[in-house]
PDB file of N, CA and C in Angstrom:
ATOM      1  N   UNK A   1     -10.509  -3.092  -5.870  1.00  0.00           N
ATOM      2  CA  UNK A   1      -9.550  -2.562  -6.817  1.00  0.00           C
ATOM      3  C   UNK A   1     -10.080  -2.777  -8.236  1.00  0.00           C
ATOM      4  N   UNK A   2      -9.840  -1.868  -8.900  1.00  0.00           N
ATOM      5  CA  UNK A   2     -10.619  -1.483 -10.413  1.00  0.00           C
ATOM      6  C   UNK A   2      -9.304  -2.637 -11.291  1.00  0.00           C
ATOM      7  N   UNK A   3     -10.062  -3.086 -12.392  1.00  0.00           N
ATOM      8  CA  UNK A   3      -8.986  -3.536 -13.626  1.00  0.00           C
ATOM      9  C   UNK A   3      -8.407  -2.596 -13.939  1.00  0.00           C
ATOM     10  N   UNK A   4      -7.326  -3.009 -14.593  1.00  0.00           N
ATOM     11  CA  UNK A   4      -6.348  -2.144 -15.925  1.00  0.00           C
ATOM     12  C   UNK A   4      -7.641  -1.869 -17.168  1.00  0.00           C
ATOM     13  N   UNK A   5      -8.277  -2.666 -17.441  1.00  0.00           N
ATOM     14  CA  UNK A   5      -9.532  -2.551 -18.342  1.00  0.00           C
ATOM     15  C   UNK A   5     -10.630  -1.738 -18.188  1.00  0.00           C
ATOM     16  N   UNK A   6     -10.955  -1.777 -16.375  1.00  0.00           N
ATOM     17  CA  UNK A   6     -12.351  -1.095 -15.948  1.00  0.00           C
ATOM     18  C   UNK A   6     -11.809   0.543 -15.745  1.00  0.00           C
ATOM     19  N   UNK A   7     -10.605   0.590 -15.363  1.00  0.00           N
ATOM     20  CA  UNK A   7      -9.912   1.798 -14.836  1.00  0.00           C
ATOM     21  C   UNK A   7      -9.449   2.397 -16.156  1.00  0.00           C
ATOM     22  N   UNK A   8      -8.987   2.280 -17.199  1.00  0.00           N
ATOM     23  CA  UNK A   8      -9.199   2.900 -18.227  1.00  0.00           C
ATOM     24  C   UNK A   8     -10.365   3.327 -18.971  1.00  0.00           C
ATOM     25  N   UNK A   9     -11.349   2.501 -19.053  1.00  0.00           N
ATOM     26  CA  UNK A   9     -12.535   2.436 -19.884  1.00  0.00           C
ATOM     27  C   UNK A   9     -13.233   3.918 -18.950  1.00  0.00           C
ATOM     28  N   UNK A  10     -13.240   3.923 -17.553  1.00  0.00           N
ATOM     29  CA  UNK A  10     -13.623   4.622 -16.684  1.00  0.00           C
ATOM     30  C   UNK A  10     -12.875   6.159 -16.728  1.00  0.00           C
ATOM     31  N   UNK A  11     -11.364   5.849 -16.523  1.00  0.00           N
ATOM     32  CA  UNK A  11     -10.732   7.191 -17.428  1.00  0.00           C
ATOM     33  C   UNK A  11     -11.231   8.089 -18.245  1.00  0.00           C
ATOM     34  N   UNK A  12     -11.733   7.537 -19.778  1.00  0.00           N
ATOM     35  CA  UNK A  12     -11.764   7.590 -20.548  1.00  0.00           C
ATOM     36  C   UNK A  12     -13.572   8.482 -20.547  1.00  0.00           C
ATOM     37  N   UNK A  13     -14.133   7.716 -19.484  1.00  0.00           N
ATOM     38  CA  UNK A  13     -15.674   8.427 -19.524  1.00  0.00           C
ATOM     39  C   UNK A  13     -15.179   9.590 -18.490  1.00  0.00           C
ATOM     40  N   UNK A  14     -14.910   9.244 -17.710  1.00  0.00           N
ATOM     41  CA  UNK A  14     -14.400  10.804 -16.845  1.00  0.00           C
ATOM     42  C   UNK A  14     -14.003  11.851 -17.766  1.00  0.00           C
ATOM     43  N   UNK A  15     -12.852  11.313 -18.505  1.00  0.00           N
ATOM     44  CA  UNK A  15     -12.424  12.567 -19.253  1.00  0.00           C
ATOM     45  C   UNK A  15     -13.209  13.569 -20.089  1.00  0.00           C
ATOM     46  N   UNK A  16     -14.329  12.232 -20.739  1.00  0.00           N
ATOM     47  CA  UNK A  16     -15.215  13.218 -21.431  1.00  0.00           C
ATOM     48  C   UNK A  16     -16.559  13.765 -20.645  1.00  0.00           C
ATOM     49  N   UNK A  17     -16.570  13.377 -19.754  1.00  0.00           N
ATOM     50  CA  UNK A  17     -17.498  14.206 -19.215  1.00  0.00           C
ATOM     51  C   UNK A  17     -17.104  15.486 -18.114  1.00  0.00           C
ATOM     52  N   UNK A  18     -16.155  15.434 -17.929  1.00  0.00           N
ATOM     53  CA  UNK A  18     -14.591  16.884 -17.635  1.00  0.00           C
ATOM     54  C   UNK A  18     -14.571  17.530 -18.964  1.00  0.00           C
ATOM     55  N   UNK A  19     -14.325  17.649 -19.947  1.00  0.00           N
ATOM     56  CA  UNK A  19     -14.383  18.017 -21.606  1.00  0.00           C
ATOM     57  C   UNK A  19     -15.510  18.882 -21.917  1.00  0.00           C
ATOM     58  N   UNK A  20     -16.846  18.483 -21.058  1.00  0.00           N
ATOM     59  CA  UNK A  20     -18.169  18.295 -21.646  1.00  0.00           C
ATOM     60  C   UNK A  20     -18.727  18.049 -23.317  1.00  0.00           C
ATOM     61  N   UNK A  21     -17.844  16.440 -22.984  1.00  0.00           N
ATOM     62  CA  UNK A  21     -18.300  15.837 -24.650  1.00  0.00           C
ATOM     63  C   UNK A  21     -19.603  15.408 -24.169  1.00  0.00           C
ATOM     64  N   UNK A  22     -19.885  14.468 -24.968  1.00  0.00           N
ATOM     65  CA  UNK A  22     -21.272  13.564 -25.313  1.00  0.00           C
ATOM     66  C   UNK A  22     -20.454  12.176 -24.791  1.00  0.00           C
ATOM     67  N   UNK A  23     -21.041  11.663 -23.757  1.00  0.00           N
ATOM     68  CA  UNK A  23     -20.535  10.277 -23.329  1.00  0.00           C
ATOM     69  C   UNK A  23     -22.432   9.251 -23.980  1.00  0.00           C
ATOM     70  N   UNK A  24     -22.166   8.359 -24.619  1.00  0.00           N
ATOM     71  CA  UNK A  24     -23.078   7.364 -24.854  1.00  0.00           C
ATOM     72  C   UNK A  24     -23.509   6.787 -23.258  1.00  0.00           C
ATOM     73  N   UNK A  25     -24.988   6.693 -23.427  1.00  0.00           N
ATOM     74  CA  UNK A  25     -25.738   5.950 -22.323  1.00  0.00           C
ATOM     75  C   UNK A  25     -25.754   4.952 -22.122  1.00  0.00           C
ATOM     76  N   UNK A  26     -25.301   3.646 -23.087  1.00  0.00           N
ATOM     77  CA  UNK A  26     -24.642   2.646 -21.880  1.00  0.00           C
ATOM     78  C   UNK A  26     -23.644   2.714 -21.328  1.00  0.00           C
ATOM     79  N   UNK A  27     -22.389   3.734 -21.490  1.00  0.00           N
ATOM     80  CA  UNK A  27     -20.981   4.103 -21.004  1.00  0.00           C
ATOM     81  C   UNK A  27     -21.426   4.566 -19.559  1.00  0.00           C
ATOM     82  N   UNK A  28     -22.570   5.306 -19.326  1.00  0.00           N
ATOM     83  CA  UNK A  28     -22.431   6.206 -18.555  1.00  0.00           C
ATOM     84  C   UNK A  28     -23.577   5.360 -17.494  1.00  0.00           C
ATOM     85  N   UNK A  29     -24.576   4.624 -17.919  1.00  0.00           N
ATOM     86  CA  UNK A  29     -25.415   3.408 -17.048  1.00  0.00           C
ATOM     87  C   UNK A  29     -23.901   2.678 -15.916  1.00  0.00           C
ATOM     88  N   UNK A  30     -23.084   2.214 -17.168  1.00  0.00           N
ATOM     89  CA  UNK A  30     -22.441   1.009 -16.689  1.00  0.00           C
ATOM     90  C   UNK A  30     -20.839   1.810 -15.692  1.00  0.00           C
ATOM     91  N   UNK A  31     -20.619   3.309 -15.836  1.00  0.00           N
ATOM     92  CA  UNK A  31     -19.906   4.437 -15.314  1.00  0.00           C
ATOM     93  C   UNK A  31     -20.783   4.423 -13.561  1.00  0.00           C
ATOM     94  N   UNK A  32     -22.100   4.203 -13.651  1.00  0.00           N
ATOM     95  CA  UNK A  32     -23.237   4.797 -12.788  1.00  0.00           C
ATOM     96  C   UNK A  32     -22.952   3.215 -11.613  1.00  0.00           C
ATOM     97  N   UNK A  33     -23.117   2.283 -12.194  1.00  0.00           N
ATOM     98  CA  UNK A  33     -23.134   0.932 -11.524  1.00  0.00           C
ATOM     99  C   UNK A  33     -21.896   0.491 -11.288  1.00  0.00           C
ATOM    100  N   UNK A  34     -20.904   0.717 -11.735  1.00  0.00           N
ATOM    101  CA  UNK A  34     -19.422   0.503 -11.439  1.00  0.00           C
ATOM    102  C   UNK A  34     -19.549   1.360 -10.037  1.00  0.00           C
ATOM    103  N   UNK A  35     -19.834   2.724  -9.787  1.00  0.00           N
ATOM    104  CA  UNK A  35     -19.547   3.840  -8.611  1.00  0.00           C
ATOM    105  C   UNK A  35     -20.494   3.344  -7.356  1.00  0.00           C
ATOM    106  N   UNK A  36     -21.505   2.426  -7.773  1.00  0.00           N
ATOM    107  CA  UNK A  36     -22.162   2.225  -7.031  1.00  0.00           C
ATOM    108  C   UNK A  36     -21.551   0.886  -5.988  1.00  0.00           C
ATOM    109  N   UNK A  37     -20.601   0.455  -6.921  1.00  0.00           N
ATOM    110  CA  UNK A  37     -20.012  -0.735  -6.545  1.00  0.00           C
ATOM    111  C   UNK A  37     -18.520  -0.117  -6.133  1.00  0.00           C
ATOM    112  N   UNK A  38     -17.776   0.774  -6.478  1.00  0.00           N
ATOM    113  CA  UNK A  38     -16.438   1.168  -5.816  1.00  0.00           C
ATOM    114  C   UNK A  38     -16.819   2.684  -5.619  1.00  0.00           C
ATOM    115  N   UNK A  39     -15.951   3.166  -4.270  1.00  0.00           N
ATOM    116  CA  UNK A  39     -15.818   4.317  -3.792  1.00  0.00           C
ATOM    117  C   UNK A  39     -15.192   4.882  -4.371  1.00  0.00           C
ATOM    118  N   UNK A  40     -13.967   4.353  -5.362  1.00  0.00           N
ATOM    119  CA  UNK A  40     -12.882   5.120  -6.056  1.00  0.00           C
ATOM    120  C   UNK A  40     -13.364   5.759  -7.392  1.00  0.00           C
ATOM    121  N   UNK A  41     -14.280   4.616  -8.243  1.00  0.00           N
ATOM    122  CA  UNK A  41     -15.070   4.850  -9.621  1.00  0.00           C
ATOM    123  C   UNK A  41     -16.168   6.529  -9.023  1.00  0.00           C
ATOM    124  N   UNK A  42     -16.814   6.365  -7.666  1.00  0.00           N
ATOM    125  CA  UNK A  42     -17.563   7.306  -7.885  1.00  0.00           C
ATOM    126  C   UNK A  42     -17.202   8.923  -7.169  1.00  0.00           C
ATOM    127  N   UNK A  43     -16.040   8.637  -6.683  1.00  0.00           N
ATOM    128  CA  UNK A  43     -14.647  10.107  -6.459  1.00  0.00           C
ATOM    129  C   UNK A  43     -14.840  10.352  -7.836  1.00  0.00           C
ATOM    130  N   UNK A  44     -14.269   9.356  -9.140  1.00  0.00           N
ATOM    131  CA  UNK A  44     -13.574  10.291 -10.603  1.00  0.00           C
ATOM    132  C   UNK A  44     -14.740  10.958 -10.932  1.00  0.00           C
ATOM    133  N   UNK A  45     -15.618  10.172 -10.505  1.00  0.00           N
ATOM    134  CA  UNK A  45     -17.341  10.346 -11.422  1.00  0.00           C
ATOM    135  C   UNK A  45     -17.728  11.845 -11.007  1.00  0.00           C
ATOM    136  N   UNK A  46     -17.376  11.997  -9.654  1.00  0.00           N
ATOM    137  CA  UNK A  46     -18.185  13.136  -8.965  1.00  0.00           C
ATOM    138  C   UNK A  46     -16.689  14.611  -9.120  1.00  0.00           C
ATOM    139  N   UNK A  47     -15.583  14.264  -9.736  1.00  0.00           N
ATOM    140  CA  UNK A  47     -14.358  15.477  -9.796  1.00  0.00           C
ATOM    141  C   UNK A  47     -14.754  16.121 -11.354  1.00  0.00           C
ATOM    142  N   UNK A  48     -14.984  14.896 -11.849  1.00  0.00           N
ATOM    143  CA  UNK A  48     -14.968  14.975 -13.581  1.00  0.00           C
ATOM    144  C   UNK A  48     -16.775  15.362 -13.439  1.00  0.00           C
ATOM    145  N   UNK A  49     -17.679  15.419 -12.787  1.00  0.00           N
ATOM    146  CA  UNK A  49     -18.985  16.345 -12.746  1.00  0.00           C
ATOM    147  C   UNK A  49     -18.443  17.858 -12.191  1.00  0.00           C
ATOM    148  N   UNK A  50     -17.640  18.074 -11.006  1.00  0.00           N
ATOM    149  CA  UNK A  50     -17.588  19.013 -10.446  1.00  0.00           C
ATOM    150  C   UNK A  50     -16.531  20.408 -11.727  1.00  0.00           C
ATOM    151  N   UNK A  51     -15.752  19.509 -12.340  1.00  0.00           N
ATOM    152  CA  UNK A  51     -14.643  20.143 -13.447  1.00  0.00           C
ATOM    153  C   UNK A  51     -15.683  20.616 -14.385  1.00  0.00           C
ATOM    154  N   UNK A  52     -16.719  19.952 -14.927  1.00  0.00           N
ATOM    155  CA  UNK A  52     -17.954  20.113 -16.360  1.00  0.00           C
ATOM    156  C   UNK A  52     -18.879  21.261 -15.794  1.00  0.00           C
ATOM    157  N   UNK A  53     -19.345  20.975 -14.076  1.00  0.00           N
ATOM    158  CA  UNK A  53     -20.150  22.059 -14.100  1.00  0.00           C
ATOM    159  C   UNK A  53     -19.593  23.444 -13.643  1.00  0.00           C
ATOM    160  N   UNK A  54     -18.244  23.376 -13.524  1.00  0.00           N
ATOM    161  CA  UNK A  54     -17.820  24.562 -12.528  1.00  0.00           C
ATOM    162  C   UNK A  54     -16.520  25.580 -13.399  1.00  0.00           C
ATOM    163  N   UNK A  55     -16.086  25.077 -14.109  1.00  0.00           N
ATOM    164  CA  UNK A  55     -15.055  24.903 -15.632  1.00  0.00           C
ATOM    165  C   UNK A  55     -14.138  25.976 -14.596  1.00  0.00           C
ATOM    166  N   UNK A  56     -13.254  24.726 -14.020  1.00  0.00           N
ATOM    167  CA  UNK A  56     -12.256  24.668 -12.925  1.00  0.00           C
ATOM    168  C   UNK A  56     -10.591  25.015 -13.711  1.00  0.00           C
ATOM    169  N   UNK A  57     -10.169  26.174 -13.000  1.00  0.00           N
ATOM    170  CA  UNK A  57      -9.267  26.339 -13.233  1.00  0.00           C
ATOM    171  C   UNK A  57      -7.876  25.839 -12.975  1.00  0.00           C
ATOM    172  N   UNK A  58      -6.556  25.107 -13.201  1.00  0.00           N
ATOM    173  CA  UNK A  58      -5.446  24.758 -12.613  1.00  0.00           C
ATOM    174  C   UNK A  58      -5.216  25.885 -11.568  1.00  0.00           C
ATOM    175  N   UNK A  59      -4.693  25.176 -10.341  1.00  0.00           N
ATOM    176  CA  UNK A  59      -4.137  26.527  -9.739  1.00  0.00           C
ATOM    177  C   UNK A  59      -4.685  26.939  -8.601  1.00  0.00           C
ATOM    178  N   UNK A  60      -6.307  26.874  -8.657  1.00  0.00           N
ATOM    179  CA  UNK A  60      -6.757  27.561  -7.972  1.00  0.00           C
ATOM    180  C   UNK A  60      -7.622  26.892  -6.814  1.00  0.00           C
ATOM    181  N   UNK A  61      -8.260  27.978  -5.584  1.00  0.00           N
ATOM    182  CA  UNK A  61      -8.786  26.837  -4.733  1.00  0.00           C
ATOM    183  C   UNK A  61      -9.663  25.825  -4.941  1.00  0.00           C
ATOM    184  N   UNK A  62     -10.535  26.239  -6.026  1.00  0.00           N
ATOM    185  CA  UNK A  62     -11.846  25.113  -6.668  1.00  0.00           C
ATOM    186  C   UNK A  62     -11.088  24.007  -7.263  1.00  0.00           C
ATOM    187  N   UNK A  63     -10.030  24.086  -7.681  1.00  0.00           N
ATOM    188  CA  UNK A  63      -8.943  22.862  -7.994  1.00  0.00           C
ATOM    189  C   UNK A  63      -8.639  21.890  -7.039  1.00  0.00           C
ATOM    190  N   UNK A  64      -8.504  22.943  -6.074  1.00  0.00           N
ATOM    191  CA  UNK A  64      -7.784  22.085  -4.903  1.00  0.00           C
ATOM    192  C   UNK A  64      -8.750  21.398  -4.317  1.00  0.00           C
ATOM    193  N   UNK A  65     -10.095  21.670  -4.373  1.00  0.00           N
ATOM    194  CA  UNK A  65     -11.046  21.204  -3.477  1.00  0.00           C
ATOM    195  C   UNK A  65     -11.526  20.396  -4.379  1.00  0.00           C
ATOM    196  N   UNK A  66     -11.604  19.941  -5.887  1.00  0.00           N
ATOM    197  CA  UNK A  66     -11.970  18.925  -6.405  1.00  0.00           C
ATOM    198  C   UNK A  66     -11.100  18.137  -6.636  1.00  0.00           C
ATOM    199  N   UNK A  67      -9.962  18.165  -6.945  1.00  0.00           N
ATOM    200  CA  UNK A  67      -8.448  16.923  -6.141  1.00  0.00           C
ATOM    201  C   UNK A  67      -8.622  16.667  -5.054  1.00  0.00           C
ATOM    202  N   UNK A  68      -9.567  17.517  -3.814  1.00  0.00           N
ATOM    203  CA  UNK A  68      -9.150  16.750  -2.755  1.00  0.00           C
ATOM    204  C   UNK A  68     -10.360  16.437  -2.673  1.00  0.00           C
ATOM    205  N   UNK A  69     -11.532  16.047  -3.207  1.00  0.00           N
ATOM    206  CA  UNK A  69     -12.767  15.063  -3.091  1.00  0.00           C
ATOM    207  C   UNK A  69     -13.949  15.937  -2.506  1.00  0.00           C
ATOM    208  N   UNK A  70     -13.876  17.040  -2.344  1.00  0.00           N
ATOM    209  CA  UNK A  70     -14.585  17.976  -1.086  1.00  0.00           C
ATOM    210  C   UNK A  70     -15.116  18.822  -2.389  1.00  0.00           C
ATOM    211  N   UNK A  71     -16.902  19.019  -1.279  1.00  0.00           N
ATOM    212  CA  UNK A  71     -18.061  19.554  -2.260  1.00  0.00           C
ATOM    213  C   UNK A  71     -18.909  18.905  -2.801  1.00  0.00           C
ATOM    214  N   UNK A  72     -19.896  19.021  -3.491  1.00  0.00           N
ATOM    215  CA  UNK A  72     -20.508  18.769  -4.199  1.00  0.00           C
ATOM    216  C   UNK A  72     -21.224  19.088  -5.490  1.00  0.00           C
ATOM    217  N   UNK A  73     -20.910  17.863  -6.495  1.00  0.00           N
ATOM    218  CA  UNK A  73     -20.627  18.081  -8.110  1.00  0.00           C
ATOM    219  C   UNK A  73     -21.788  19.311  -8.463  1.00  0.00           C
ATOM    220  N   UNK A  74     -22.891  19.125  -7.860  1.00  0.00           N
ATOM    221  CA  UNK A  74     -23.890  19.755  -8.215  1.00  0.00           C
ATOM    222  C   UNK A  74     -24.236  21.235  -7.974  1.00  0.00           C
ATOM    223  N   UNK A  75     -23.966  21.921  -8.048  1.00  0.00           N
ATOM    224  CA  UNK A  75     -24.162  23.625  -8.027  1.00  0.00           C
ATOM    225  C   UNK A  75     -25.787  24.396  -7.324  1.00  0.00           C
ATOM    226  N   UNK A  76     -26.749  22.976  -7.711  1.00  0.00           N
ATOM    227  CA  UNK A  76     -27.699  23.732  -7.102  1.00  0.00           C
ATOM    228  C   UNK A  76     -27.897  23.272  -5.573  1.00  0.00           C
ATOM    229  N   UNK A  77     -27.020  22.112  -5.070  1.00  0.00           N
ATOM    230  CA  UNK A  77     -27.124  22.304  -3.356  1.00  0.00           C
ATOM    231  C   UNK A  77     -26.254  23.059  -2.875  1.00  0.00           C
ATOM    232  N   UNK A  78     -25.612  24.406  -3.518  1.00  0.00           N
ATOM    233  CA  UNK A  78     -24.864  24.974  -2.785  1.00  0.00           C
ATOM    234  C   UNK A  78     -25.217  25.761  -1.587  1.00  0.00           C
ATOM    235  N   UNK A  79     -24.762  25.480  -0.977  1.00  0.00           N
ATOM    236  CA  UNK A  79     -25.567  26.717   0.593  1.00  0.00           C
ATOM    237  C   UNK A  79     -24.848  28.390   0.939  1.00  0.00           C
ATOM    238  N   UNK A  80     -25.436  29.452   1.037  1.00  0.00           N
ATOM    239  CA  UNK A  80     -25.090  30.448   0.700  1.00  0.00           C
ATOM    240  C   UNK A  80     -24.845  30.975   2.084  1.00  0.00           C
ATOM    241  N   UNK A  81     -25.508  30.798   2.270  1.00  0.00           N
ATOM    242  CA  UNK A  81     -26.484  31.492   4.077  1.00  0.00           C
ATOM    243  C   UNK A  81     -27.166  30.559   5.096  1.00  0.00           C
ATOM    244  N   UNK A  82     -26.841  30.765   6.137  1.00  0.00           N
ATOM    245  CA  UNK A  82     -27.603  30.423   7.828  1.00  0.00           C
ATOM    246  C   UNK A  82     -28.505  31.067   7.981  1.00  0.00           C
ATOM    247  N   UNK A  83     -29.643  30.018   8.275  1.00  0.00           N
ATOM    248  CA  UNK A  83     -31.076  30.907   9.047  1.00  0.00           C
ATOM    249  C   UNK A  83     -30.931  30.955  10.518  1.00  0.00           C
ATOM    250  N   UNK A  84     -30.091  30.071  10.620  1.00  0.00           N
ATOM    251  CA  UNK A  84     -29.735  29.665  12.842  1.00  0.00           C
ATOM    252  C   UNK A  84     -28.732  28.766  12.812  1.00  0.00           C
ATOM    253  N   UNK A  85     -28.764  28.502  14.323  1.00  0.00           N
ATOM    254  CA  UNK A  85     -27.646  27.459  14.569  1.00  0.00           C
ATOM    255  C   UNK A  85     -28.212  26.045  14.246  1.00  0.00           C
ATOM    256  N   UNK A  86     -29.477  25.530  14.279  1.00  0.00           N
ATOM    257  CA  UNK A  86     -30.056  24.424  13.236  1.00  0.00           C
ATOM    258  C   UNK A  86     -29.623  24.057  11.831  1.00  0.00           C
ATOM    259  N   UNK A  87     -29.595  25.435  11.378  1.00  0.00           N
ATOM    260  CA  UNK A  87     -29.278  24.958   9.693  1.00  0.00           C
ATOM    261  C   UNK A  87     -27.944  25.070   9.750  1.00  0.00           C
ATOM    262  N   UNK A  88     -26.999  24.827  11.214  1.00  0.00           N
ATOM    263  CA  UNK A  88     -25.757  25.001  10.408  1.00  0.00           C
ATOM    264  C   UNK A  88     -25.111  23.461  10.888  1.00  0.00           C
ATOM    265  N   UNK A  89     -26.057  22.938  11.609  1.00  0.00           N
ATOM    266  CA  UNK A  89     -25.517  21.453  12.312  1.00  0.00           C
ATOM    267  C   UNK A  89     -25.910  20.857  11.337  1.00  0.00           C
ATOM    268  N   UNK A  90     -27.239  20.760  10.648  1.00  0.00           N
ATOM    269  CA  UNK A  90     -27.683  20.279   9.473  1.00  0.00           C
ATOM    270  C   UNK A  90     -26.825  20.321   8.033  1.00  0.00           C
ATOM    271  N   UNK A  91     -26.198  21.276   8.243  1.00  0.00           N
ATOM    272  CA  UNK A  91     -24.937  21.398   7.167  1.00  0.00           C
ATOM    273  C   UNK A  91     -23.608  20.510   7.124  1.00  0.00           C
ATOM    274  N   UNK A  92     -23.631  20.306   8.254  1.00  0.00           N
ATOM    275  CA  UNK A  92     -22.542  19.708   9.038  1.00  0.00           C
ATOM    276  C   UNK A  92     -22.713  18.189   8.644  1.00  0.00           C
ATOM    277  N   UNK A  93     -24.142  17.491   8.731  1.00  0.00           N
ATOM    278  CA  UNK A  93     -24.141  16.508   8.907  1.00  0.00           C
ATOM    279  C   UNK A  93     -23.868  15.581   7.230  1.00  0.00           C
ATOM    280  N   UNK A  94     -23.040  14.602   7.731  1.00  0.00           N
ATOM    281  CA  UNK A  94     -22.520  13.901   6.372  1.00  0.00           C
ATOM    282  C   UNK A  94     -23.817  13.389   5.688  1.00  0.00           C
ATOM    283  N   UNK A  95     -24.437  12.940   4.822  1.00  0.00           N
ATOM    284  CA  UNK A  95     -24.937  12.106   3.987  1.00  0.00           C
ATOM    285  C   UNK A  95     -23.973  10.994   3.824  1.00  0.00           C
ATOM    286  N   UNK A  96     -24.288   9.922   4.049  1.00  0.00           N
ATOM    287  CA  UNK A  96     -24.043   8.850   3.632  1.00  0.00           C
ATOM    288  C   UNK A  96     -24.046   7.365   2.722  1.00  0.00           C
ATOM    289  N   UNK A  97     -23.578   7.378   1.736  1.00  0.00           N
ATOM    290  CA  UNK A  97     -23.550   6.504   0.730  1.00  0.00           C
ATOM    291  C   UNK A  97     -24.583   5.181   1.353  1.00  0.00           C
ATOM    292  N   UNK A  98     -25.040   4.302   0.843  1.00  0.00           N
ATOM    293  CA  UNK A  98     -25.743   2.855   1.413  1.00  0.00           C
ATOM    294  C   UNK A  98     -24.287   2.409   1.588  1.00  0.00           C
ATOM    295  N   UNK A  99     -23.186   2.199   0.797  1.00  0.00           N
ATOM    296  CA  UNK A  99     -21.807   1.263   0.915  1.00  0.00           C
ATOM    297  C   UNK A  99     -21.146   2.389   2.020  1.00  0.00           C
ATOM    298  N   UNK A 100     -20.865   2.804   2.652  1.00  0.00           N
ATOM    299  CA  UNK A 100     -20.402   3.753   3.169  1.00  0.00           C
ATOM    300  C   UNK A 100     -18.906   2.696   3.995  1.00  0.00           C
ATOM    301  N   UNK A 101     -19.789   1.704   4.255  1.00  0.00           N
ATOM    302  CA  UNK A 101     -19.038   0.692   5.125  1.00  0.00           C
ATOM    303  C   UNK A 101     -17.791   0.309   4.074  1.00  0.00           C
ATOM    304  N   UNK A 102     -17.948   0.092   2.959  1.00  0.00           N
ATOM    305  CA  UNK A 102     -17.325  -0.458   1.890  1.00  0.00           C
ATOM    306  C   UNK A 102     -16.062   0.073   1.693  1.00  0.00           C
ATOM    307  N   UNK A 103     -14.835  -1.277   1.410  1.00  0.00           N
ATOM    308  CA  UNK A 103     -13.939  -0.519   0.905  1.00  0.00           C
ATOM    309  C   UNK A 103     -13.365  -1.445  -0.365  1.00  0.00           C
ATOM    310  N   UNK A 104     -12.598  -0.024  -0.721  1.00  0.00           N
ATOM    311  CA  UNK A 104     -12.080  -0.811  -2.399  1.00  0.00           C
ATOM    312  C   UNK A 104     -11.016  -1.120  -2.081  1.00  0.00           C
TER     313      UNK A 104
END
């Protein structure tokens, strides 16, 4: 469980990087090592990437799917197309955090 201190301070970098302000590089080191250490810090980290790169509308399904944690922040692993039934089990398969075990 995050502080009243760590969970604001963390807020506060989410928001601006949802905004697409300028977050300072030790905010965003110590944003990076907090997520590495809670599952919850690196959900905001990865909604508030997915909101900056995708400029997400209220309302709509890309909303719904970054409230509900699903996807990924990054735009260039998006998958478009199947070459076979290989690349689609391979799609399937989770990646897994090293903490995966971990809970907050």
């Amino acid at each position: 469980m995050l502080s009243t201190q760590y969970r604001l301070r963390l807020e506060s970098i989410c928001r601006c990087i949802a905004n697409k302000e300028q977050v300072p590089l030790e905010d965003m080191i110590w944003a990076e090592k907090l997520a590495k250490a809670h599952t919850l810090a690196r959900d905001w980290l990865n909604k508030a990437r997915r909101q900056a790169a995708q400029d997400i509308e209220e309302g709509t399904i890309d909303d719904f799917m970054n409230r509900m944690g699903l996807g990924d922040p990054d735009p260039s692993n998006y998958k478009t197309g199947f070459d076979g039934a290989d690349d689609i089990t391979d799609w399937f398969k989770q990646d897994k955090p090293e903490d995966w075990r971990q809970r907050d």
